[in-house]
C-alpha atoms as a PDB file:
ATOM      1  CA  UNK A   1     139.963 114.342  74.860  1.00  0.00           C
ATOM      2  CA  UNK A   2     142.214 116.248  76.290  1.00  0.00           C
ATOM      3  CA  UNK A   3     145.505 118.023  75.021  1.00  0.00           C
ATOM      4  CA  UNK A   4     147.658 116.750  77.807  1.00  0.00           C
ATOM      5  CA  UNK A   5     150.100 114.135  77.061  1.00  0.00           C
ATOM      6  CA  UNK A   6     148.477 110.649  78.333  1.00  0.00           C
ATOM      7  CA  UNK A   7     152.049 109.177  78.233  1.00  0.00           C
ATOM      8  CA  UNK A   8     152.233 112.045  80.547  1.00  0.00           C
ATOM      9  CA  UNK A   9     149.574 111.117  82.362  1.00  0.00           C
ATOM     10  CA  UNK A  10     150.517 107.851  82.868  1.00  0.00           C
ATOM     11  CA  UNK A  11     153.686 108.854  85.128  1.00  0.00           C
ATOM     12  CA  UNK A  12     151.888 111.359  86.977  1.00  0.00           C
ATOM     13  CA  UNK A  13     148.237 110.260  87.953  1.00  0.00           C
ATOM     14  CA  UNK A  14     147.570 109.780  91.500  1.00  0.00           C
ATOM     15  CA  UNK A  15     145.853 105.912  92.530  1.00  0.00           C
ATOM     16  CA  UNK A  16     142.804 105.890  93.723  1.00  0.00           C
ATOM     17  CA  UNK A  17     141.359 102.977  95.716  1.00  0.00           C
ATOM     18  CA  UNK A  18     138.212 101.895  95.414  1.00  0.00           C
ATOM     19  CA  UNK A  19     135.884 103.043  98.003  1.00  0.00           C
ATOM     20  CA  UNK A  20     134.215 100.949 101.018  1.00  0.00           C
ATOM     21  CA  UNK A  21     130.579 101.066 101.235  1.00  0.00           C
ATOM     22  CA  UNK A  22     131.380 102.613 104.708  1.00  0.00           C
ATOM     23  CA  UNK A  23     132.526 105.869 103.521  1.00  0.00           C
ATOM     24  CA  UNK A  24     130.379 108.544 104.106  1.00  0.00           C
ATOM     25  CA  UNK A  25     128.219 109.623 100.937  1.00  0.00           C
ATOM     26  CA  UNK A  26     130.641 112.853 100.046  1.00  0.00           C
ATOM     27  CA  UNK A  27     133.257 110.681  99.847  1.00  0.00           C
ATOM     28  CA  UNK A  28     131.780 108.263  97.296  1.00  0.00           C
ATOM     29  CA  UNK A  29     130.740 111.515  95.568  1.00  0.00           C
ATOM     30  CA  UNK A  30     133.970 112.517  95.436  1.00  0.00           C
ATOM     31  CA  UNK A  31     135.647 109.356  94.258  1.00  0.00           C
ATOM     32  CA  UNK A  32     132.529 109.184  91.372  1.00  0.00           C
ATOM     33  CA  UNK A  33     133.915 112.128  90.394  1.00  0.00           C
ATOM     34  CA  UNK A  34     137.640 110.861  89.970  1.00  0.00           C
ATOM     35  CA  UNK A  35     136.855 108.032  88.142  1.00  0.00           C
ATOM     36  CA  UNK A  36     134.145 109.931  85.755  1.00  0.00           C
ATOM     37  CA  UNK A  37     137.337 112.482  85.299  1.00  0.00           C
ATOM     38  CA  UNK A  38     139.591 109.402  84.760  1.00  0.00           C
ATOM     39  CA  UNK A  39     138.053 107.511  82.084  1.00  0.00           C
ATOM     40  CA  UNK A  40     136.971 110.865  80.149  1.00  0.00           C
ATOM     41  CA  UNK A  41     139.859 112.973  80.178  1.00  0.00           C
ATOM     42  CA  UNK A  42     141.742 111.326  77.359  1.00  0.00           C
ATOM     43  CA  UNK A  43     138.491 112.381  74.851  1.00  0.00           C
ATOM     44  CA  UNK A  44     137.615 115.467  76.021  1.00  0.00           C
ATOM     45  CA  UNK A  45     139.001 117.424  72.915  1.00  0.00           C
ATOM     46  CA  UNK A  46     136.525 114.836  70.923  1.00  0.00           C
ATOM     47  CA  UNK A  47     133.396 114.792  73.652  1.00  0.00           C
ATOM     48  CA  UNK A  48     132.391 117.247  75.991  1.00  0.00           C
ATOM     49  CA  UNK A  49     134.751 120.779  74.992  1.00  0.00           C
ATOM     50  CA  UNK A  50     133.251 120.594  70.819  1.00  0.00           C
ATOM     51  CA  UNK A  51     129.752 120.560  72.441  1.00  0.00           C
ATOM     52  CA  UNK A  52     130.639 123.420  74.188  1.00  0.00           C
ATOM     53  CA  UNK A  53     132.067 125.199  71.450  1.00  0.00           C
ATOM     54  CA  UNK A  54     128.976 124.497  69.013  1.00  0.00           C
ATOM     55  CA  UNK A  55     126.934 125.891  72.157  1.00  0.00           C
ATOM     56  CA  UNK A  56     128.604 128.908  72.137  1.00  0.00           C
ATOM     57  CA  UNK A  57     128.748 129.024  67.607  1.00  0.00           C
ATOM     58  CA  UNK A  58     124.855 128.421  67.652  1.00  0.00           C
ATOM     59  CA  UNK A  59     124.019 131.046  70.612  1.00  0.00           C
ATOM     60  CA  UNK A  60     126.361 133.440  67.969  1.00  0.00           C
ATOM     61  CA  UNK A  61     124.344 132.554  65.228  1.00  0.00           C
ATOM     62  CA  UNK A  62     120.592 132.747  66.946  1.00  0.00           C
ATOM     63  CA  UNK A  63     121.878 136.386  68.385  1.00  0.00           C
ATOM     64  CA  UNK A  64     120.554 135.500  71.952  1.00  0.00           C
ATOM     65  CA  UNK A  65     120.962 137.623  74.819  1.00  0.00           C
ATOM     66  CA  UNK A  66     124.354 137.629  76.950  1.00  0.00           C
ATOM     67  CA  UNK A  67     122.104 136.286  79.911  1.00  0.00           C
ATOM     68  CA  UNK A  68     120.971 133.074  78.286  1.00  0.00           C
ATOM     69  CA  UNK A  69     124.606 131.761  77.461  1.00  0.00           C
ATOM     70  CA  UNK A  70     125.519 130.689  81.038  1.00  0.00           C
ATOM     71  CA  UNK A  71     122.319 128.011  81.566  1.00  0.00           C
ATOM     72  CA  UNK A  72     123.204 127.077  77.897  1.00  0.00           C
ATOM     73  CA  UNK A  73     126.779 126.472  78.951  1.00  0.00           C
ATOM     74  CA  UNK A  74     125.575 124.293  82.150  1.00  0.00           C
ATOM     75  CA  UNK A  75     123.032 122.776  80.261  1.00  0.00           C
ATOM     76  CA  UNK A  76     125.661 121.682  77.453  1.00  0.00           C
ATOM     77  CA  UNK A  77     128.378 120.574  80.086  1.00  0.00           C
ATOM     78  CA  UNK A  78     126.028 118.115  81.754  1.00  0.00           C
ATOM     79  CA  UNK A  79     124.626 116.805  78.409  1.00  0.00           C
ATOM     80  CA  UNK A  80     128.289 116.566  76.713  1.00  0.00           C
ATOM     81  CA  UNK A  81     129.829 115.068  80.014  1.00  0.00           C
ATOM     82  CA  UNK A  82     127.254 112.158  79.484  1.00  0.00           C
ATOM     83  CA  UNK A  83     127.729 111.884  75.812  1.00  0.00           C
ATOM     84  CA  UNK A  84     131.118 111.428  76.736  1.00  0.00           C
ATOM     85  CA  UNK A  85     130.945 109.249  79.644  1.00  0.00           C
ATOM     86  CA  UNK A  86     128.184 106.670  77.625  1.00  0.00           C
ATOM     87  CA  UNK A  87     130.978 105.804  75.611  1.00  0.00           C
ATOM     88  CA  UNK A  88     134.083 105.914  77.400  1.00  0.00           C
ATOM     89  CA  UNK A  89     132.390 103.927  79.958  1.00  0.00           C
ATOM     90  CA  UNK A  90     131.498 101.026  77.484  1.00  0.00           C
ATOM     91  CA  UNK A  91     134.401 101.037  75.356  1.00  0.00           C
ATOM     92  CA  UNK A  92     137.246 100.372  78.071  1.00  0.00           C
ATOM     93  CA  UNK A  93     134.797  98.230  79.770  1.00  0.00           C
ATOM     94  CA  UNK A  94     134.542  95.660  76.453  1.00  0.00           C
ATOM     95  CA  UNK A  95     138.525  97.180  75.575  1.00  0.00           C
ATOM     96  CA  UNK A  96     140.886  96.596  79.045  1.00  0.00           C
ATOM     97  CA  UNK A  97     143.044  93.871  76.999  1.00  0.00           C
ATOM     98  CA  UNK A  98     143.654  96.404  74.155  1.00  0.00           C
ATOM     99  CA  UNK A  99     143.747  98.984  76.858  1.00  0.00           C
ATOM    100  CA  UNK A 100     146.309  96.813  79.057  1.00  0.00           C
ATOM    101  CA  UNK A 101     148.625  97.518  76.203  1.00  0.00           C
ATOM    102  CA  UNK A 102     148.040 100.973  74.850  1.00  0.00           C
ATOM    103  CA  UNK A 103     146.832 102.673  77.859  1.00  0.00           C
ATOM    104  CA  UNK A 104     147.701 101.054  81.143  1.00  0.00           C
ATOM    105  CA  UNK A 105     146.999 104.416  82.955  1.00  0.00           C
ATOM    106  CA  UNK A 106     143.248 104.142  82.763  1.00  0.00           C
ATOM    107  CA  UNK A 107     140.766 103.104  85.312  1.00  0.00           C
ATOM    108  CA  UNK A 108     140.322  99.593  84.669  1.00  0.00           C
ATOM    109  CA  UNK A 109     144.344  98.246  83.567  1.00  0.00           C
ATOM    110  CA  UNK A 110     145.246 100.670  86.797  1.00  0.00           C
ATOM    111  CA  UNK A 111     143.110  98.632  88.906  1.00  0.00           C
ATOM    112  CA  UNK A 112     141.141 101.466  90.232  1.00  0.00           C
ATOM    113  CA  UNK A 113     137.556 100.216  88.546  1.00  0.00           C
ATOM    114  CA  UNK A 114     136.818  96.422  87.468  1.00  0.00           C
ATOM    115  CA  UNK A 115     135.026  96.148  83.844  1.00  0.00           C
ATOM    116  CA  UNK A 116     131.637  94.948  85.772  1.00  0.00           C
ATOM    117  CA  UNK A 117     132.112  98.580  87.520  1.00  0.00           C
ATOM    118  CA  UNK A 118     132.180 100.069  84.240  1.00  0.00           C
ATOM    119  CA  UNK A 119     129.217  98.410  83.201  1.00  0.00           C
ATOM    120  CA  UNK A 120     127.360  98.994  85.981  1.00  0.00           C
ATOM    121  CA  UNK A 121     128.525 102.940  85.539  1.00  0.00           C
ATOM    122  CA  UNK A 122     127.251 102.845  81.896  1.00  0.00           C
ATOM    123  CA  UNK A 123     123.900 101.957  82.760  1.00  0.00           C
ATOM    124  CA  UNK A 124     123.548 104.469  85.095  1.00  0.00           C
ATOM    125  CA  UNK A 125     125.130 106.830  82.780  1.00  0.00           C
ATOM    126  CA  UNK A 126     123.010 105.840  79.814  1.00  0.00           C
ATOM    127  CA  UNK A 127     119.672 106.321  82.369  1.00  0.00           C
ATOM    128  CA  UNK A 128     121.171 109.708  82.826  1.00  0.00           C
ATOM    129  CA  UNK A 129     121.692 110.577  79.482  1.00  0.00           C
ATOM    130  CA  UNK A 130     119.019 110.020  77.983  1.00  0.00           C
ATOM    131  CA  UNK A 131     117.068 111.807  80.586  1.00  0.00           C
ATOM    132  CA  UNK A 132     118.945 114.956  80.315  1.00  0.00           C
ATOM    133  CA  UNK A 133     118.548 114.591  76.547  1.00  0.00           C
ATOM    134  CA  UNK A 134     114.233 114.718  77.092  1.00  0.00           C
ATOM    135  CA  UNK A 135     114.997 117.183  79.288  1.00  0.00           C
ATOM    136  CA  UNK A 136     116.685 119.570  76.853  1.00  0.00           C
ATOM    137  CA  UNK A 137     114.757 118.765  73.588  1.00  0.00           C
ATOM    138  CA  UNK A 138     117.423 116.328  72.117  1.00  0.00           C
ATOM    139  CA  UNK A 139     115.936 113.442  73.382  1.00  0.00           C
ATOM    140  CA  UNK A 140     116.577 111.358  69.683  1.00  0.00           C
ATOM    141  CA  UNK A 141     119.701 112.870  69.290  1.00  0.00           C
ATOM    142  CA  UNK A 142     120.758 111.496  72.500  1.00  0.00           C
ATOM    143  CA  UNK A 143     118.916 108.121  71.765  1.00  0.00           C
ATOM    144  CA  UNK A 144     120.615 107.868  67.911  1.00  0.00           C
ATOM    145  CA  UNK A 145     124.250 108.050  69.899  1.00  0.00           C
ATOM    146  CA  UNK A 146     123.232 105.351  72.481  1.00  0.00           C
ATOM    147  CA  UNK A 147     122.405 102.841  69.830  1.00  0.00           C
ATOM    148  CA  UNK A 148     125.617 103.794  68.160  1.00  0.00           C
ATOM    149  CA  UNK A 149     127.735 103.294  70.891  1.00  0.00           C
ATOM    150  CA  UNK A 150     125.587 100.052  71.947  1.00  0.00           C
ATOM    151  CA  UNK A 151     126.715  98.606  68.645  1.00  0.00           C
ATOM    152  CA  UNK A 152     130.293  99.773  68.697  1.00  0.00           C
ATOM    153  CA  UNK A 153     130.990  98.671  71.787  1.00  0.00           C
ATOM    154  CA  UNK A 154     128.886  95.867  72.887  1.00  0.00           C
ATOM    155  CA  UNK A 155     128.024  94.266  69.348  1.00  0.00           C
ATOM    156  CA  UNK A 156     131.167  94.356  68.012  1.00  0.00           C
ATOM    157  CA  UNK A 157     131.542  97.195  65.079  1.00  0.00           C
ATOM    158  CA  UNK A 158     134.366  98.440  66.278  1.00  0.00           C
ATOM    159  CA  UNK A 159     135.976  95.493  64.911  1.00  0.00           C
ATOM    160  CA  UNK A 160     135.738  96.195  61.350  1.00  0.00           C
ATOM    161  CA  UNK A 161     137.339  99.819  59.964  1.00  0.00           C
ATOM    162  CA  UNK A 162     134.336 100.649  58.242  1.00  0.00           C
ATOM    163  CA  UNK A 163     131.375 100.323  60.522  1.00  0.00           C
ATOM    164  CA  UNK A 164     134.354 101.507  63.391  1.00  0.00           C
ATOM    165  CA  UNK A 165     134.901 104.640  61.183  1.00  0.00           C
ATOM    166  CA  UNK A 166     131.307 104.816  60.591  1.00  0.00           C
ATOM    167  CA  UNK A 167     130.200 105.124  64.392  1.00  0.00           C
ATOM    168  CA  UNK A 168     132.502 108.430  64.467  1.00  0.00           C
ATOM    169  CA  UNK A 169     131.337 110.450  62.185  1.00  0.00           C
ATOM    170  CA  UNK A 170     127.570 109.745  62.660  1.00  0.00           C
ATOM    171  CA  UNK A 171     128.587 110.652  66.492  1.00  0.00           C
ATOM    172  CA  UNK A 172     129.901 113.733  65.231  1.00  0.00           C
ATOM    173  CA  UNK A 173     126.492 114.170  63.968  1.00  0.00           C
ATOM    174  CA  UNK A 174     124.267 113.440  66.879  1.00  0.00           C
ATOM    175  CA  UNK A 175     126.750 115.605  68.889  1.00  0.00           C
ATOM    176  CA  UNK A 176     126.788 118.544  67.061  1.00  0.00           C
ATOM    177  CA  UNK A 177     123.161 118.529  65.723  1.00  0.00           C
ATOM    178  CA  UNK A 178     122.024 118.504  69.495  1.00  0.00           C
ATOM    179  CA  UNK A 179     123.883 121.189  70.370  1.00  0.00           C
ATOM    180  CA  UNK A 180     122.628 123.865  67.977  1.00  0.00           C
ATOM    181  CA  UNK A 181     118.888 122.106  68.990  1.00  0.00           C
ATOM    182  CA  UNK A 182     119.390 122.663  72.557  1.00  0.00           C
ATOM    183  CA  UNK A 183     119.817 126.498  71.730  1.00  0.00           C
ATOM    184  CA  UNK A 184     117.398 126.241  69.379  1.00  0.00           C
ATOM    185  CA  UNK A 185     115.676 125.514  65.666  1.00  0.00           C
ATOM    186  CA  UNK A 186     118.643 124.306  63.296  1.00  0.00           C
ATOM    187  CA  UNK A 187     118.752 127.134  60.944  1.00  0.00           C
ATOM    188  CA  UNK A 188     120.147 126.327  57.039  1.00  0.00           C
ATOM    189  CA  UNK A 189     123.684 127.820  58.080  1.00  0.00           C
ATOM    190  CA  UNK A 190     123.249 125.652  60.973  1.00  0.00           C
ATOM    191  CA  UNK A 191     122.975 122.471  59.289  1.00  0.00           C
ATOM    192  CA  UNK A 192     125.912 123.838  56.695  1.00  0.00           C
ATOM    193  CA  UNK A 193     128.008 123.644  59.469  1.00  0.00           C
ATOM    194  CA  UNK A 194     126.829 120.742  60.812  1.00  0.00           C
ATOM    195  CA  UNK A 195     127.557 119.074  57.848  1.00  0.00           C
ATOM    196  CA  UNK A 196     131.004 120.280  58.004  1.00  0.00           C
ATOM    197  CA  UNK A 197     131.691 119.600  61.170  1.00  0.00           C
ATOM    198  CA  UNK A 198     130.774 115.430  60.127  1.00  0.00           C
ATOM    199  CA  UNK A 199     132.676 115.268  57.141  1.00  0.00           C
ATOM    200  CA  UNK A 200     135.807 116.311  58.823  1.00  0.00           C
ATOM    201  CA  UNK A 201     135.452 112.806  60.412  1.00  0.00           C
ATOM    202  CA  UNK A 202     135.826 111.310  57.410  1.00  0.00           C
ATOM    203  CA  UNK A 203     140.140 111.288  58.104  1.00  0.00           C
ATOM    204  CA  UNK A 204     139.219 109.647  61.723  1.00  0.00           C
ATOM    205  CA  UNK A 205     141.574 106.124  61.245  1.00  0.00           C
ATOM    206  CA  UNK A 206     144.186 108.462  62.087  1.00  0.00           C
ATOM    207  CA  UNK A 207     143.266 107.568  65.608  1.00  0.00           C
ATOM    208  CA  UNK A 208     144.315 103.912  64.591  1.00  0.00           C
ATOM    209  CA  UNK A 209     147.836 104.941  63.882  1.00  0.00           C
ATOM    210  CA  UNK A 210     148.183 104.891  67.577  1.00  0.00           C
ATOM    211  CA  UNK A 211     146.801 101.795  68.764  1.00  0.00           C
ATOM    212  CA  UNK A 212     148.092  99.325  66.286  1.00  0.00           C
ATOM    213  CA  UNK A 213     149.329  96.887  69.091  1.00  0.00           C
ATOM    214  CA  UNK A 214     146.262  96.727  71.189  1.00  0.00           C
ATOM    215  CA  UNK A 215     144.232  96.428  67.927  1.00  0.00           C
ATOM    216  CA  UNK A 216     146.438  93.287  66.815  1.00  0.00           C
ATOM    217  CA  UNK A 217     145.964  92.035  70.463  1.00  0.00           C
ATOM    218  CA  UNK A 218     141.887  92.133  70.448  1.00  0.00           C
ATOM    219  CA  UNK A 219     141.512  91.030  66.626  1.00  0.00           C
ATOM    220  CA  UNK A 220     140.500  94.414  65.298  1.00  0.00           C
ATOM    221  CA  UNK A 221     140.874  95.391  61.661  1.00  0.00           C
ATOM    222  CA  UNK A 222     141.412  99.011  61.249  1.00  0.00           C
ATOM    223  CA  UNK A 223     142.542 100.672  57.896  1.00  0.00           C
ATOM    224  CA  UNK A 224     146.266 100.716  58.971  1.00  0.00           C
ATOM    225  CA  UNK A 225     146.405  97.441  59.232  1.00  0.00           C
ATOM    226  CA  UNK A 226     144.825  97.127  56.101  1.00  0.00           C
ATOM    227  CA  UNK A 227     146.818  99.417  53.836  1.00  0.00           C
ATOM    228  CA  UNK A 228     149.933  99.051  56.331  1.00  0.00           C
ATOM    229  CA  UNK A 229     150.902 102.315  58.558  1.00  0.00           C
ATOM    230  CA  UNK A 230     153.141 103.877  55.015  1.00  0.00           C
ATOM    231  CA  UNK A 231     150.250 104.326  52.760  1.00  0.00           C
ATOM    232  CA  UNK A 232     147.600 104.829  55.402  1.00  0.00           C
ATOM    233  CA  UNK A 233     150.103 107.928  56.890  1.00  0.00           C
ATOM    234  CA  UNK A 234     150.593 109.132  52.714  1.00  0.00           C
ATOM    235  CA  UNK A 235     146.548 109.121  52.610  1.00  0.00           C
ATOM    236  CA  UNK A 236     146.286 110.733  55.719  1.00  0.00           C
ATOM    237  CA  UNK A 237     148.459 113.177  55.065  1.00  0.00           C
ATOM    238  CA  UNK A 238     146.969 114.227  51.414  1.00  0.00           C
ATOM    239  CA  UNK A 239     143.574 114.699  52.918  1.00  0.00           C
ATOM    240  CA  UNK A 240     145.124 116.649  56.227  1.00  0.00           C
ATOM    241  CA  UNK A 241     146.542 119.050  53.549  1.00  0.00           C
ATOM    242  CA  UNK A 242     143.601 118.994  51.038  1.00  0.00           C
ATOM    243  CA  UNK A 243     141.558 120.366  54.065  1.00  0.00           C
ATOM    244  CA  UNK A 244     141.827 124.328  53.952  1.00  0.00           C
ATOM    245  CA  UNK A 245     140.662 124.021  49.946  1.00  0.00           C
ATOM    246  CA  UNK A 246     136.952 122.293  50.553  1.00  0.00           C
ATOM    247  CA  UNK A 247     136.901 124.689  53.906  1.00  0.00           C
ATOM    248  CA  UNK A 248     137.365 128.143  51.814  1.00  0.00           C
ATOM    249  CA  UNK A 249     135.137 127.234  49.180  1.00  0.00           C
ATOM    250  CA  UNK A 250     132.312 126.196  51.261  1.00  0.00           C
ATOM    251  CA  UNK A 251     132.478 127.727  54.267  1.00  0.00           C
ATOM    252  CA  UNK A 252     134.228 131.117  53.795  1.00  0.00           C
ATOM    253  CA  UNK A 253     134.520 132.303  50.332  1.00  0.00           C
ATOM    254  CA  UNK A 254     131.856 135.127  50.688  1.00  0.00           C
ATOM    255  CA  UNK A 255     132.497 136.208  54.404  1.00  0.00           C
ATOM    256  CA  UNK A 256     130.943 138.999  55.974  1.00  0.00           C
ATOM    257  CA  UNK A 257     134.378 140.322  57.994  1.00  0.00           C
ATOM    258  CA  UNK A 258     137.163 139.445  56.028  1.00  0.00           C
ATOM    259  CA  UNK A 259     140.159 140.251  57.915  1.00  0.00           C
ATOM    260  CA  UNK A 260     138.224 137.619  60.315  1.00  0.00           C
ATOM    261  CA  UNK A 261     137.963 135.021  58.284  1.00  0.00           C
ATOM    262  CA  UNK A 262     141.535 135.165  56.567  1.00  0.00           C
ATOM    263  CA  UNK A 263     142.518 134.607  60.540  1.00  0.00           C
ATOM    264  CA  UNK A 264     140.134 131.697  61.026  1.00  0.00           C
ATOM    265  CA  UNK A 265     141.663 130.140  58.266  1.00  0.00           C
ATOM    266  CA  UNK A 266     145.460 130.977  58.271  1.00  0.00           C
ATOM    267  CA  UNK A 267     144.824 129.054  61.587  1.00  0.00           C
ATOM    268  CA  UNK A 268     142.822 126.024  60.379  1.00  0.00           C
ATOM    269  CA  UNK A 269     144.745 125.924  57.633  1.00  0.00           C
ATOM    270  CA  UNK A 270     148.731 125.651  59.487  1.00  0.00           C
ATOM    271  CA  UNK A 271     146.673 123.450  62.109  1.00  0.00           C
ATOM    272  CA  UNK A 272     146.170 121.213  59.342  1.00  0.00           C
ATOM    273  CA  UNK A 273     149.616 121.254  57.653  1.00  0.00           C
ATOM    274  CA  UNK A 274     151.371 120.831  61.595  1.00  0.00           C
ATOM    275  CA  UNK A 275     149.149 117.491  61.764  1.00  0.00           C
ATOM    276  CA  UNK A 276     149.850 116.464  58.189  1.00  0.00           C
ATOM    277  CA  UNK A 277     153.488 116.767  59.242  1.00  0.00           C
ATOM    278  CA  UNK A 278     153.293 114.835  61.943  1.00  0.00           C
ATOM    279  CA  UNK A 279     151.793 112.004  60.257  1.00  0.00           C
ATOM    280  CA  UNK A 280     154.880 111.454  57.785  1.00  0.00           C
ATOM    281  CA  UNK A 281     157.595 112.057  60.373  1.00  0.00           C
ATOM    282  CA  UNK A 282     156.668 111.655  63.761  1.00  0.00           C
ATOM    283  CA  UNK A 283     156.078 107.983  64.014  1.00  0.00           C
ATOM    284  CA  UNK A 284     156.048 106.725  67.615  1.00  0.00           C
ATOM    285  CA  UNK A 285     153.048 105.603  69.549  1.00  0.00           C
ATOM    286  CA  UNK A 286     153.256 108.989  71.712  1.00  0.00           C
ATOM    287  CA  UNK A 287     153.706 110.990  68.878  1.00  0.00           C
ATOM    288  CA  UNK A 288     150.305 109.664  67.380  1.00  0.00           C
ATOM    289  CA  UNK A 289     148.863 110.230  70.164  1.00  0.00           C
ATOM    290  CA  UNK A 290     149.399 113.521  70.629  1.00  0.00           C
ATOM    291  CA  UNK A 291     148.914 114.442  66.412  1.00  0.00           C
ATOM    292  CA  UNK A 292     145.325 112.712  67.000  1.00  0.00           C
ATOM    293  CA  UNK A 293     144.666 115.376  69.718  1.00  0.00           C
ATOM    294  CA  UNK A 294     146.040 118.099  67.357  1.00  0.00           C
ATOM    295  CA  UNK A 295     143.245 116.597  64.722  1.00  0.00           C
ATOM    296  CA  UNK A 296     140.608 116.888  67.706  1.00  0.00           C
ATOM    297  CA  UNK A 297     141.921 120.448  68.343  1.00  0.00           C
ATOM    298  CA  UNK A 298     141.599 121.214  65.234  1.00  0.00           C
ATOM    299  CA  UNK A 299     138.402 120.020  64.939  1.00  0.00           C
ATOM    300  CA  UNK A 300     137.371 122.682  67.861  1.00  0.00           C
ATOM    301  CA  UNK A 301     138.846 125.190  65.866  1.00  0.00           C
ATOM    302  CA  UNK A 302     136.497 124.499  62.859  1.00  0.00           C
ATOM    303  CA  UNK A 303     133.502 124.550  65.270  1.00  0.00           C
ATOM    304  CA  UNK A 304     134.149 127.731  66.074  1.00  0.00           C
ATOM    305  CA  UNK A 305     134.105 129.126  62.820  1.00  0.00           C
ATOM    306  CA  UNK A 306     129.952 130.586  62.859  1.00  0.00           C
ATOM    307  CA  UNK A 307     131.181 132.712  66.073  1.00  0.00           C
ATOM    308  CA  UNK A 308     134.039 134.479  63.751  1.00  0.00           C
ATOM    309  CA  UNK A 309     132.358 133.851  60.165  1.00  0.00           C
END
């Protein structure tokens, strides 16, 4: 998930017509590429650029040489890119109708892909996935996310708020779990963070603030349609700013460089408060969607915190 504005993106991204099977093989390689980019670039701040920051936090924390961090970084990029792609794939596959109305830039409402493209794409992603996932000793990890996003998107738990909710922050799990296992054994502070790192998910129907109409449209029931957008944002907003407390006490209270860690959080804690804030008073549809990237940013931010802790 990206930090770009997709509202943004919308005005600006370039079509791309589907290729022949004439074109030479680069050419399809090169439009595979596109439309990988395309339906991943909205999640990247939530997919592929968290694994890379808890590859670089557990490398920190198992004191490995300089040498070994560039294969861990290719090795995470390729296993995160397909972590990502598994689900992006599925979901706007099964999701164009809500996707026709929220986010008309993406592959399928822009006419670039067709939804049997995208399921023919998630096999062949899922195939590739799990192989890279044998390949770098995170082979159930990988497997525990493919069944999640099976159900979400295929048997229909996205359609209730708590299983929906549910498939997040268990994906937060399997994400950042196979990330410290592809650098190596999951040490006790690794699993501390770990934990952290999954029960920040627990505030993830703010992403629902955003998507209210295409929810309505497909029949979902999120939380803010629930408790209605005023309380959900009030709930929201009381956890957003309860955040720094439960992050001090647990994760920092006895650090080993302190001016660092009163930096790490004086940043995780105003990142916090900003996206609190704009959950009471920024309202719109584009303004959601750019305070749920903040949230995913800020997420990153808390990843990092073995590298400065």
């Amino acid at each position: 998930m990206s930090g770009t504005d997709p509202c943004a993106q919308q005005d600006t991204a370039t079509a791309v017509t589907a290729p022949t099977a004439r074109l030479h093989p680069l050419q399809r390689a090169a439009f595979e590429l596109t439309v990988s980019w395309r339906f991943n670039r909205d999640d990247l701040s939530a997919g592929t650029i968290p694994g890379l920051i808890v590859t670089w936090a557990a490398w920190s924390a198992h004191a490995q040489l300089l040498g070994d961090l560039p294969w861990a970084f290719a090795r995470a990029l390729v296993y995160f890119w397909l972590f990502l792609s598994v689900h992006t794939l599925s979901n706007q596959a099964t999701g164009h109708a809500e996707d026709q109305a929220n986010k008309p830039w993406r592959p399928i409402p822009s006419g670039t892909v067709s939804p049997a493209g995208a399921h023919r794409r998630f096999c062949v992603a899922t195939v590739l996935f799990l192989g890279s996932g044998w390949l770098f000793g995170v082979f159930w990890w990988a497997l525990m996310w493919t069944a999640l996003v099976i159900a979400h998107n295929y048997l229909g738990t996205d359609r209730y708020w708590l299983t929906k909710n549910l498939h997040t922050i268990l994906g937060a799990l399997t994400q950042t779990a196979a990330a410290w296992r592809m650098i190596g054994p999951i040490p006790p502070t690794g699993w501390h963070w770990i934990t952290a790192a999954t029960c920040y998910w627990s505030l993830v129907f703010i992403q629902d603030l955003r998507d209210i109409v295409g929810d309505t449209v497909t029949g979902r029931r999120t939380l803010p349609m629930i408790l209605g957008s005023q309380r959900t944002r009030l709930l929201l907003a009381a956890g957003l700013l309860l955040l720094p407390l439960p992050a001090h006490l647990l994760l920092v209270e006895h650090p080993p460089h302190f001016a660092t860690a009163i930096a790490w959080e004086l940043v995780f804690a105003a990142a916090s408060t900003c996206t609190a804030l704009r959950v009471l008073f920024l309202r719109t549809p584009r303004s959601d969607r750019f305070t749920y990237q903040l949230y995913c940013w800020t997420w990153c931010w808390l990843l990092t915190g073995p590298v400065w802790l």
